[in-house]
C-alpha atoms as a PDB file:
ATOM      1  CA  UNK A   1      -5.743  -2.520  14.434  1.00  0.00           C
ATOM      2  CA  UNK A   2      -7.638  -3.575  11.672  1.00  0.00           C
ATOM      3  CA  UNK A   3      -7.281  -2.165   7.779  1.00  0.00           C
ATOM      4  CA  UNK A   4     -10.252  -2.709   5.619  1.00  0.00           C
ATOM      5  CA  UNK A   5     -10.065  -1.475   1.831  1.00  0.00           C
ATOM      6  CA  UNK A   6     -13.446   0.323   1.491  1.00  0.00           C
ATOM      7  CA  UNK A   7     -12.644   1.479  -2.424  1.00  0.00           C
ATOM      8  CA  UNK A   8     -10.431  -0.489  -3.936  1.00  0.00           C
ATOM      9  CA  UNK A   9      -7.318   1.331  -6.241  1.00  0.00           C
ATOM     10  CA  UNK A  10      -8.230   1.522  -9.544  1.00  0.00           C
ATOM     11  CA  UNK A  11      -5.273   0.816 -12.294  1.00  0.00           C
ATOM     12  CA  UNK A  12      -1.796  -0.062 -11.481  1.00  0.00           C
ATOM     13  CA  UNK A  13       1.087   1.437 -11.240  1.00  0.00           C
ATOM     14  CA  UNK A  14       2.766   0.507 -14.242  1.00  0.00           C
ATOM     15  CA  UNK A  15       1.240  -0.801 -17.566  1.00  0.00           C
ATOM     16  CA  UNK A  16       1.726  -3.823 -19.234  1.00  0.00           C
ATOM     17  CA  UNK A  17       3.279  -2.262 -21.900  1.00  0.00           C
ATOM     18  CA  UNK A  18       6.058  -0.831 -19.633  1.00  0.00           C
ATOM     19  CA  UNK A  19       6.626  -4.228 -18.455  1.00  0.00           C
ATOM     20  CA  UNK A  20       6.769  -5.615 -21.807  1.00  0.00           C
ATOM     21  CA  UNK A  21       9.156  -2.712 -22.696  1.00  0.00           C
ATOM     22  CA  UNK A  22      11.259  -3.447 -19.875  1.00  0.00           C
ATOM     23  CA  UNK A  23      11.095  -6.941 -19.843  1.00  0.00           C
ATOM     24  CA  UNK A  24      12.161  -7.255 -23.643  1.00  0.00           C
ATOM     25  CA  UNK A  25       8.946  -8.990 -24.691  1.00  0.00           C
ATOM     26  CA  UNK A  26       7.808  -9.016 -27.906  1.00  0.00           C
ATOM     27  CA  UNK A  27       4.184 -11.096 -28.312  1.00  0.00           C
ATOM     28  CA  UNK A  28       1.288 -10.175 -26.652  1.00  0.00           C
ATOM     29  CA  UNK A  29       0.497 -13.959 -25.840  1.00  0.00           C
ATOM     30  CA  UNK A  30       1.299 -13.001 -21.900  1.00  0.00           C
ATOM     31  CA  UNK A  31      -0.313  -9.834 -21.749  1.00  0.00           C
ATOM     32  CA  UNK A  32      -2.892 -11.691 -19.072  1.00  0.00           C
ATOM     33  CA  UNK A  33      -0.081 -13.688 -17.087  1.00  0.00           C
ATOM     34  CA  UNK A  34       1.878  -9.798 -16.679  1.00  0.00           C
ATOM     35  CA  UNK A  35      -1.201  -7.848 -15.939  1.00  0.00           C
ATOM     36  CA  UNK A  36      -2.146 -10.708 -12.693  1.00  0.00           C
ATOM     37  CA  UNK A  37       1.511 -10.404 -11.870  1.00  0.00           C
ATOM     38  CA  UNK A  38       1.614  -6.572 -12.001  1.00  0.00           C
ATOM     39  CA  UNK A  39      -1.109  -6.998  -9.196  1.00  0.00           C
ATOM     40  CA  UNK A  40       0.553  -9.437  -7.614  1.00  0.00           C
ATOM     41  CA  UNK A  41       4.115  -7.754  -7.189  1.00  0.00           C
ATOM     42  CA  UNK A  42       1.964  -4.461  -6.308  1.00  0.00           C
ATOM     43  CA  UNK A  43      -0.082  -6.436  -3.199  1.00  0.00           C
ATOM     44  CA  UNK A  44       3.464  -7.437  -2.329  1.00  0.00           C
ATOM     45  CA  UNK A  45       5.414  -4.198  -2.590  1.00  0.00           C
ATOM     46  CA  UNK A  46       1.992  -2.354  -0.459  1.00  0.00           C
ATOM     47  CA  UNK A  47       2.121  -5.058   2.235  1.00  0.00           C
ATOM     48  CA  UNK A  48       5.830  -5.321   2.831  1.00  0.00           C
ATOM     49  CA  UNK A  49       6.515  -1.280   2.607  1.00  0.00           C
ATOM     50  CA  UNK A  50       3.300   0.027   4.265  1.00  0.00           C
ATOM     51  CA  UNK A  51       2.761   1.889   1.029  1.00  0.00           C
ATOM     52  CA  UNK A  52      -0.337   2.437  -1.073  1.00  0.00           C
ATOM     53  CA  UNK A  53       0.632   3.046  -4.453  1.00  0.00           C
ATOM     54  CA  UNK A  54      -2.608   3.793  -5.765  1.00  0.00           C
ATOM     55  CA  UNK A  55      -5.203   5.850  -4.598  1.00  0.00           C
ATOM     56  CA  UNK A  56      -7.891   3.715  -2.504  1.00  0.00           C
ATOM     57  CA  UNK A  57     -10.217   4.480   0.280  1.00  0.00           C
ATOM     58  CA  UNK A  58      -9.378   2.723   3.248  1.00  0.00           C
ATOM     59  CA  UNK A  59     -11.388   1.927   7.302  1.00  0.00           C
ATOM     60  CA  UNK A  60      -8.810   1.756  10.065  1.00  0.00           C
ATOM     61  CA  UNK A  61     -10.048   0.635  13.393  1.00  0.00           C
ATOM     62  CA  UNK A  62      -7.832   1.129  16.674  1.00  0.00           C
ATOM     63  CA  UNK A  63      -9.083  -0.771  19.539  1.00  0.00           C
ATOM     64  CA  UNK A  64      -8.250   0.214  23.253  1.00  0.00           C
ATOM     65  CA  UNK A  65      -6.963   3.318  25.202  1.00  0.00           C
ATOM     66  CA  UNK A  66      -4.748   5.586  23.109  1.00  0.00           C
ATOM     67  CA  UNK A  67      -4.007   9.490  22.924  1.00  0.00           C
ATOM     68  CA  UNK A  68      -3.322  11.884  23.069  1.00  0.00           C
ATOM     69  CA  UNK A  69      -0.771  12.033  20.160  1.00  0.00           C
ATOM     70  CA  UNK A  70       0.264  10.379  17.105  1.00  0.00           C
ATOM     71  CA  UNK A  71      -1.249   7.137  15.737  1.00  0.00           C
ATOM     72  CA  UNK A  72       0.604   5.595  12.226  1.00  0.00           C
ATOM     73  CA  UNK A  73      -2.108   4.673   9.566  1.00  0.00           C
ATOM     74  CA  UNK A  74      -1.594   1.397   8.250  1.00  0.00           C
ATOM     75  CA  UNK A  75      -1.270   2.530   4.609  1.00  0.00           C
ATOM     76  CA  UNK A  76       1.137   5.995   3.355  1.00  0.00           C
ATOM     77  CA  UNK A  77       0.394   8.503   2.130  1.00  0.00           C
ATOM     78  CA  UNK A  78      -2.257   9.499   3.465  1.00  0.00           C
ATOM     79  CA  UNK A  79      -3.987  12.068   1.443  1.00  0.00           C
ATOM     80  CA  UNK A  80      -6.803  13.014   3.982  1.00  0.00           C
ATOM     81  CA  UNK A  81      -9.083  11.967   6.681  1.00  0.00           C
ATOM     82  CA  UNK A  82     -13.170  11.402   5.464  1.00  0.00           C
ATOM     83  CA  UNK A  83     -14.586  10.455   8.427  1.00  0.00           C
ATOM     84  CA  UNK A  84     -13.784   9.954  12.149  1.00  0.00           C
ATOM     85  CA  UNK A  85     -15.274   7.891  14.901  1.00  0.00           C
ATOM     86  CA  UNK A  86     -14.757   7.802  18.569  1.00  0.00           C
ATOM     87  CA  UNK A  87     -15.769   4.035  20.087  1.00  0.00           C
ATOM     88  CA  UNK A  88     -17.113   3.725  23.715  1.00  0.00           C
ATOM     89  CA  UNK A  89     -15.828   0.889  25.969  1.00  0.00           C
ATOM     90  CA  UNK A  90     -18.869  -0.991  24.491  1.00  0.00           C
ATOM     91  CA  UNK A  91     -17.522  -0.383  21.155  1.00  0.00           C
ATOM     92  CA  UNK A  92     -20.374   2.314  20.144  1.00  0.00           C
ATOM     93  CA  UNK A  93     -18.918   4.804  17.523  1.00  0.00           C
ATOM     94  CA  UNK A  94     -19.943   8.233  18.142  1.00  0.00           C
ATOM     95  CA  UNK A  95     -18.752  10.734  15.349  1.00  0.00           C
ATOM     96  CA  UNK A  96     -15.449  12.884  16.393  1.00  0.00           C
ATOM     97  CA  UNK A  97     -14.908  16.532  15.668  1.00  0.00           C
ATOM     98  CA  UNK A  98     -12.087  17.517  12.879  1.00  0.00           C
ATOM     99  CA  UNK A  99     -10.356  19.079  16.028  1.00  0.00           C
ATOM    100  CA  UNK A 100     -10.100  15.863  17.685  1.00  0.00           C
ATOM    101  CA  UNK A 101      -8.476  14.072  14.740  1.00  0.00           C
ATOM    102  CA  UNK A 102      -6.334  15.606  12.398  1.00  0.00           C
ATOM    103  CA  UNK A 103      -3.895  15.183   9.581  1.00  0.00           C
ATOM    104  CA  UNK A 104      -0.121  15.801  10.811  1.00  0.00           C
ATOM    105  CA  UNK A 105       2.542  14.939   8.488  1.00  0.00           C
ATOM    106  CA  UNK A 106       1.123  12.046   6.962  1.00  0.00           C
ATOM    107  CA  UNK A 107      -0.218  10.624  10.599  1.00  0.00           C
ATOM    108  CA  UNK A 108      -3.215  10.774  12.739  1.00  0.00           C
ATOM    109  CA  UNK A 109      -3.050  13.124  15.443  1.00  0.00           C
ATOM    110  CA  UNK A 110      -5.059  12.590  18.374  1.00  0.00           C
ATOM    111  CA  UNK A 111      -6.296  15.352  20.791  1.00  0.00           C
ATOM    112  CA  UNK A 112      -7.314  13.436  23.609  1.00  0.00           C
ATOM    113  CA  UNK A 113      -7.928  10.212  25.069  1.00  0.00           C
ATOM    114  CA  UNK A 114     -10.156   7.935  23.403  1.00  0.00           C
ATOM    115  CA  UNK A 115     -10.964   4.507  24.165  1.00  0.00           C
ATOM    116  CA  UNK A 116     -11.169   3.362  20.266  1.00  0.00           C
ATOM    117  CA  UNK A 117     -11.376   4.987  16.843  1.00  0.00           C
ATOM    118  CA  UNK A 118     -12.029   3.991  13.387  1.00  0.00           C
ATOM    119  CA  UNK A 119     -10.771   6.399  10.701  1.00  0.00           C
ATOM    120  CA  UNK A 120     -11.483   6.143   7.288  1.00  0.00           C
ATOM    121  CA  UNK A 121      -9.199   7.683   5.086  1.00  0.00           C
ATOM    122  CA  UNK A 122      -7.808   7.943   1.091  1.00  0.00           C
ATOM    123  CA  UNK A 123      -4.230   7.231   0.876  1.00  0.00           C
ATOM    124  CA  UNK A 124      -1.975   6.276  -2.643  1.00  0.00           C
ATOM    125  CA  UNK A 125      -0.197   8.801  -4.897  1.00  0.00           C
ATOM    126  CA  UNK A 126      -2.720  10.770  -6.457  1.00  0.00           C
ATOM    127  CA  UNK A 127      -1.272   9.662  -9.710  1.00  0.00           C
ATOM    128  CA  UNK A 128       0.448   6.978 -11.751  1.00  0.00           C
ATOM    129  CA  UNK A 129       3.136   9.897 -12.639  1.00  0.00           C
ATOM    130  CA  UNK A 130       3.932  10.858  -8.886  1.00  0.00           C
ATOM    131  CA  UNK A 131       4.771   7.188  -7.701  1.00  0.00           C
ATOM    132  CA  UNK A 132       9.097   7.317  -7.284  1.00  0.00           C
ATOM    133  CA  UNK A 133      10.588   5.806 -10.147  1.00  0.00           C
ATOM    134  CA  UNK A 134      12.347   2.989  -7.777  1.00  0.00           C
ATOM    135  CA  UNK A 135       8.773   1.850  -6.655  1.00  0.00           C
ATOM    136  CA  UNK A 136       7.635   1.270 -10.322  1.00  0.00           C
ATOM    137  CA  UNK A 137      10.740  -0.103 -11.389  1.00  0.00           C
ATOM    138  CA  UNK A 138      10.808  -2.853  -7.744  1.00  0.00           C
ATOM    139  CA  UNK A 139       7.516  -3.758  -9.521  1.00  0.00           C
ATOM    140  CA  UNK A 140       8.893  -4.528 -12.945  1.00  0.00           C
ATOM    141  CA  UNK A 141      11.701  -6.383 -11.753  1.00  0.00           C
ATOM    142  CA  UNK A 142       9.390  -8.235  -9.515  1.00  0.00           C
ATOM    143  CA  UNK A 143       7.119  -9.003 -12.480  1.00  0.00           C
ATOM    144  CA  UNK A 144      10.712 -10.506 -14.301  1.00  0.00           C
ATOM    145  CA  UNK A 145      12.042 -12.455 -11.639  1.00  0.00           C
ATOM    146  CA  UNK A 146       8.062 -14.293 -11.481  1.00  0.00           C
ATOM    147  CA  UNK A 147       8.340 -14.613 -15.250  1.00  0.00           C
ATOM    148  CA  UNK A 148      11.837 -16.321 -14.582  1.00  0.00           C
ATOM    149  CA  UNK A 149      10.278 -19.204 -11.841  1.00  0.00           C
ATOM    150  CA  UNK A 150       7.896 -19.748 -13.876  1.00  0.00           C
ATOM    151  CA  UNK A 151      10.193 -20.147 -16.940  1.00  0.00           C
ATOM    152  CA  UNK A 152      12.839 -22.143 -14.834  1.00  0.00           C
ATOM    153  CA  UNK A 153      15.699 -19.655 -15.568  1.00  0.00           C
ATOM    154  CA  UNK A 154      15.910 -19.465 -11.677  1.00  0.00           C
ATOM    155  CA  UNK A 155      16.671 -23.174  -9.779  1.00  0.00           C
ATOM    156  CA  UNK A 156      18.052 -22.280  -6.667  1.00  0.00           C
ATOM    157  CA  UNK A 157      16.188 -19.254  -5.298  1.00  0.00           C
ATOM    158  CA  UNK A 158      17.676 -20.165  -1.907  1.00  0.00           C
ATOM    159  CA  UNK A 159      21.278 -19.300  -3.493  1.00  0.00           C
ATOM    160  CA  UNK A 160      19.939 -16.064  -5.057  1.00  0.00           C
ATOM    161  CA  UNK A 161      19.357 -14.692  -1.424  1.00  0.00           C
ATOM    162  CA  UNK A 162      16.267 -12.290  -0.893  1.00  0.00           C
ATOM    163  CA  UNK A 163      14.457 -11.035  -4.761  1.00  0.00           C
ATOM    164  CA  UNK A 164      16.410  -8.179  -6.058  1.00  0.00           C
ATOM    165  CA  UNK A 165      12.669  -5.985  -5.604  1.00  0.00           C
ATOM    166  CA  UNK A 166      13.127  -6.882  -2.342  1.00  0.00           C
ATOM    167  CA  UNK A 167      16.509  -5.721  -1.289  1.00  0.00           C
ATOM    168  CA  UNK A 168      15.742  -2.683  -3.277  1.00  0.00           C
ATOM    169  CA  UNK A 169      12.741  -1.465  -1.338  1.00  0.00           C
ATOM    170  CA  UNK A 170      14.211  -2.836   2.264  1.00  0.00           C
ATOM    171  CA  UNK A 171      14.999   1.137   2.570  1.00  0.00           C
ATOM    172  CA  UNK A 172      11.367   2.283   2.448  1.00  0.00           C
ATOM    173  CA  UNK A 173       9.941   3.694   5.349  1.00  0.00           C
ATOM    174  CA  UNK A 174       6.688   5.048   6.477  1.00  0.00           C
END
């Protein structure tokens, strides 16, 4: 399976002035340093949870026999299919019919056998506003405990056990 980002998401989920907020910070002297590690701690959050938190347009390409049934897209939630392809044994894409790929609770549901498919697809919340609360705040803290390496509040990450962002998104499911 391969994932390729064909329009990137544009934005982030939470603002630099949330993170400021949060964060207790008063100067605007790290306003660059927060927005790269907004980014940052949003690449990690997507990668770990399967997640896209903003809207993007994304290519997924299944190799080898599959179908008929239910294929997971490697990035939730999905809000529709574009485009659908059916590959050949050689790897030729032929375009499929809307009735032999379709949308089923957030998954790709296959009609029939195929030997490969590439999908393209827009996933992310349609908006800043509908991304959970938890999500947006894993970010923030994630954002913090970077600031705090970087700052040397935090020696022994070993001893800290997994990042708190972490342990709070372990939950998340596809």
């Amino acid at each position: 399976m391969a994932l390729e980002i064909l329009v990137p998401p544009v934005g982030e989920p939470v603002s630099v002035l949330e993170v400021r907020a949060y964060l207790r910070i008063g100067s605007e002297g790290d306003d660059a340093i927060l927005a790269l590690l907004i980014g940052a701690a949003r690449e990690a959050f997507e990668v770990r949870t399967g997640r896209a938190l903003i809207t993007r347009q994304l290519r997924q390409t299944f190799l080898g026999p599959m179908g008929p049934g239910i294929v997971v897209p490697g990035a939730s939630p999905v809000q529709a299919i574009l485009t659908a392809s059916v590959l050949d044994e050689k790897g030729v894409p032929t375009p499929a019919t809307s009735e032999l790929v379709r949308l089923l609770d957030g998954k790709f549901n296959i009609s029939q056998t195929v030997f490969g498919l590439v999908v393209d697809y827009r996933a992310g919340y349609a908006t800043a506003a509908q991304i959970p609360q938890a999500f947006k705040l894993a970010i923030i803290e994630a954002v913090g405990e970077a600031l705090a390496r970087r700052d040397g509040l935090t020696t022994d990450l070993k001893a800290l056990g997994p990042a708190l962002w972490d342990r709070n998104i372990q939950g998340v499911k596809l």
